[in-house]
C-alpha atoms as a PDB file:
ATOM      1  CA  UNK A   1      77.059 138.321  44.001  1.00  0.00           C
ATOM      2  CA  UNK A   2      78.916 135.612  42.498  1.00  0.00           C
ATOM      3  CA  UNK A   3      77.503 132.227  42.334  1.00  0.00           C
ATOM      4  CA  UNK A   4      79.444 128.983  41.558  1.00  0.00           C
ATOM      5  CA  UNK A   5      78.770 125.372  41.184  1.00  0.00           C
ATOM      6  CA  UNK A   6      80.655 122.282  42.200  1.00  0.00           C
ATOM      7  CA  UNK A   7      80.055 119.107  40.252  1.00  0.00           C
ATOM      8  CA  UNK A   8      79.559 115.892  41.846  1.00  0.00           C
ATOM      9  CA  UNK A   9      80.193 112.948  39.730  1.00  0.00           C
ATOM     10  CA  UNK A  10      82.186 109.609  40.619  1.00  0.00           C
ATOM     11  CA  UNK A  11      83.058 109.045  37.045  1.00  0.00           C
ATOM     12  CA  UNK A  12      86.490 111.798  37.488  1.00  0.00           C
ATOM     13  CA  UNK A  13      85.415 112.632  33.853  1.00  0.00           C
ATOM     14  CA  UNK A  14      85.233 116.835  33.850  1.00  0.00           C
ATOM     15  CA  UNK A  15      87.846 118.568  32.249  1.00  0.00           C
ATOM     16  CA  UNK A  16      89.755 120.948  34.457  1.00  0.00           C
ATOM     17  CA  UNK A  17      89.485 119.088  37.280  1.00  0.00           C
ATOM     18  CA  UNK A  18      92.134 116.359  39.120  1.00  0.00           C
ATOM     19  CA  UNK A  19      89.162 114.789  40.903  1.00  0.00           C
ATOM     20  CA  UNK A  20      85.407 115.110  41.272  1.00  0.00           C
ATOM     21  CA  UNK A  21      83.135 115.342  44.493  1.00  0.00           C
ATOM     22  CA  UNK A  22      82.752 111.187  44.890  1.00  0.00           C
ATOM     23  CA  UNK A  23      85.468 109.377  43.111  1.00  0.00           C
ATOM     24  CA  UNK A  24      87.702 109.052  45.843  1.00  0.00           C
ATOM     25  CA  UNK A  25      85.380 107.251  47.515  1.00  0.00           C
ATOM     26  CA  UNK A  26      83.570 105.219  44.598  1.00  0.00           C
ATOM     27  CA  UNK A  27      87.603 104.151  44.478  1.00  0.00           C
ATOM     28  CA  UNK A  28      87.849 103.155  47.976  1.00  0.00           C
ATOM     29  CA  UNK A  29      84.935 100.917  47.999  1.00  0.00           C
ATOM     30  CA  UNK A  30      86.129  99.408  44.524  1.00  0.00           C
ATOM     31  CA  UNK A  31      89.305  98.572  45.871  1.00  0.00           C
ATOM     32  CA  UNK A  32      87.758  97.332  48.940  1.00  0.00           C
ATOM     33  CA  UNK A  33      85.644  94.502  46.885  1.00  0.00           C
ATOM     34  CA  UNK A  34      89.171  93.482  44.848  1.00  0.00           C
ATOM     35  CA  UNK A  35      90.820  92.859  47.877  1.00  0.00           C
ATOM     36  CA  UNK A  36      88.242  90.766  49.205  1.00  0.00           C
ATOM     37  CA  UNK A  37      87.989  88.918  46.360  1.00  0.00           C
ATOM     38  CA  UNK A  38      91.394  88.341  46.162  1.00  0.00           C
ATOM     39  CA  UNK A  39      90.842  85.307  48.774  1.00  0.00           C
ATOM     40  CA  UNK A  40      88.169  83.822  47.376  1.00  0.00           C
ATOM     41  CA  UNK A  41      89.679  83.721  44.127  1.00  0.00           C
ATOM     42  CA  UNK A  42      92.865  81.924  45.486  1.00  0.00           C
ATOM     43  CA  UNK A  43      91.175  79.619  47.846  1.00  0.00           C
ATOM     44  CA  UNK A  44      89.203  78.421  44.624  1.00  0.00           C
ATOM     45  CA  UNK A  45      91.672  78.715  41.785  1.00  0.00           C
ATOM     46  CA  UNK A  46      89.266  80.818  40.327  1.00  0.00           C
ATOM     47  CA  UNK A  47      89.937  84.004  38.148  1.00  0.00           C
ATOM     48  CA  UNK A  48      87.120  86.231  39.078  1.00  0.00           C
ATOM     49  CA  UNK A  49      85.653  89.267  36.631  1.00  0.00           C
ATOM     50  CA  UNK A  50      85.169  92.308  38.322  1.00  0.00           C
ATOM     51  CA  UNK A  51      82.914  95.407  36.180  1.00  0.00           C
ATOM     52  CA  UNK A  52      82.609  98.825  38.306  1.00  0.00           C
ATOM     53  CA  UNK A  53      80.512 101.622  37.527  1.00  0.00           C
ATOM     54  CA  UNK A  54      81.997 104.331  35.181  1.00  0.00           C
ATOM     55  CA  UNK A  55      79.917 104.721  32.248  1.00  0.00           C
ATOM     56  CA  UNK A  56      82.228 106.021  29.209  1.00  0.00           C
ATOM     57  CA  UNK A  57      85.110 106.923  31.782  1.00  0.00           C
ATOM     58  CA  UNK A  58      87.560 103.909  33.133  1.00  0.00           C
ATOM     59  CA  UNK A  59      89.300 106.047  36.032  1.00  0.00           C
ATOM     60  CA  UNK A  60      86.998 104.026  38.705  1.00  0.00           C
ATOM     61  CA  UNK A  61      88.102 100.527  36.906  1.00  0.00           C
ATOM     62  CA  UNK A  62      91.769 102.006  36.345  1.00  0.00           C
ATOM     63  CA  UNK A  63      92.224 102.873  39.915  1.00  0.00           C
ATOM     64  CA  UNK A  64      90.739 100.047  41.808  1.00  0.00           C
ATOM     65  CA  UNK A  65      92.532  97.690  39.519  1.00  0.00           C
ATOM     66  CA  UNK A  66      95.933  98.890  39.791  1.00  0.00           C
ATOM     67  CA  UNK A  67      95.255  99.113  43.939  1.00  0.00           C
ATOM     68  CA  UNK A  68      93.564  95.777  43.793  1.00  0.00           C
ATOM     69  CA  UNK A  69      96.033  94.087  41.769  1.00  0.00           C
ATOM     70  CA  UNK A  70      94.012  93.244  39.198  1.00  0.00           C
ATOM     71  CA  UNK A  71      95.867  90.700  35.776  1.00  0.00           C
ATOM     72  CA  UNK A  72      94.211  92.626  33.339  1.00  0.00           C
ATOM     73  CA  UNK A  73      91.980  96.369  33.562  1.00  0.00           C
ATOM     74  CA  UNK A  74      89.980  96.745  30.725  1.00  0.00           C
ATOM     75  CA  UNK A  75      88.271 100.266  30.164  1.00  0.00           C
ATOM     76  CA  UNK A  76      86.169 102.121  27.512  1.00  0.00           C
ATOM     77  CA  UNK A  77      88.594 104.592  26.127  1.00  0.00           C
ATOM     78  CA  UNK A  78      90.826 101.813  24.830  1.00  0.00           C
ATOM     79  CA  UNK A  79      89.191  99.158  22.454  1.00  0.00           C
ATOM     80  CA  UNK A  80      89.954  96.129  23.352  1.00  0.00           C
ATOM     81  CA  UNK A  81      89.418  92.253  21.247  1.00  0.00           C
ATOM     82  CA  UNK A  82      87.110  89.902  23.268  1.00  0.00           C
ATOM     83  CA  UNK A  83      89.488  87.149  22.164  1.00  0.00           C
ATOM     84  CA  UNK A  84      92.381  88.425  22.868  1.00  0.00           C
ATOM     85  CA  UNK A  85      90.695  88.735  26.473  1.00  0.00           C
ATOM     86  CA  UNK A  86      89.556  85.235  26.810  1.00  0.00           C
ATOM     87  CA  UNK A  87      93.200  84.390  25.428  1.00  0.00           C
ATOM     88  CA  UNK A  88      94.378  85.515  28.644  1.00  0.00           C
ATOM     89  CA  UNK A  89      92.133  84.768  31.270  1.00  0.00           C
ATOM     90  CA  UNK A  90      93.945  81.163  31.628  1.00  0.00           C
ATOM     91  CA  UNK A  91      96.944  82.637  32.176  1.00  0.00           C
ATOM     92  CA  UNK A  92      95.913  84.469  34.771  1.00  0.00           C
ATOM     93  CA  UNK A  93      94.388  81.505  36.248  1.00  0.00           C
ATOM     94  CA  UNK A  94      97.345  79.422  36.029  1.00  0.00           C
ATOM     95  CA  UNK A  95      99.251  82.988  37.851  1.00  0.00           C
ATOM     96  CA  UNK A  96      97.194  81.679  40.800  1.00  0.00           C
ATOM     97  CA  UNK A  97      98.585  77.987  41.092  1.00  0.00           C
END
């Protein structure tokens, strides 16, 4: 008898695999908030910061924010400078007027 086991994990972080049991849909419902958001941020001039689950893996942020349209996607595997950041966030502000 052979047994094997499937992971589930919405973080798309296991080697060997393309996706994992839940990320498509962890994905989906990401996307879904940055496109509602979307609105509210233009109807307010607003730039709006958006954080998704993921722990050490930024395939959830990745994804959502390149479907969402997100200025700027900032994940754990690539270090990033907090001023650099705030550098930008009126620029993507002004993007909206």
């Amino acid at each position: 008898m052979t047994t094997s086991g499937v992971p589930k994990t919405i973080d798309n972080d296991l080697s060997g695999t393309d996706y994992t049991f839940g990320f498509d849909t962890a994905v989906n419902i990401a996307t879904e908030a940055v496109d509602r958001l979307h609105s509210t941020a233009e109807s307010h001039h607003r730039v709006l910061i958006v954080e998704v689950m993921g722990r050490h893996a930024g395939w959830i942020a990745f994804h959502a924010g390149l479907a969402g349209g997100a200025n700027l996607i900032l994940i754990p595997e690539r270090p990033f400078d907090l001023e650099r950041v705030c550098e930008l966030v009126p620029a993507a502000g002004e993007a909206l007027r």
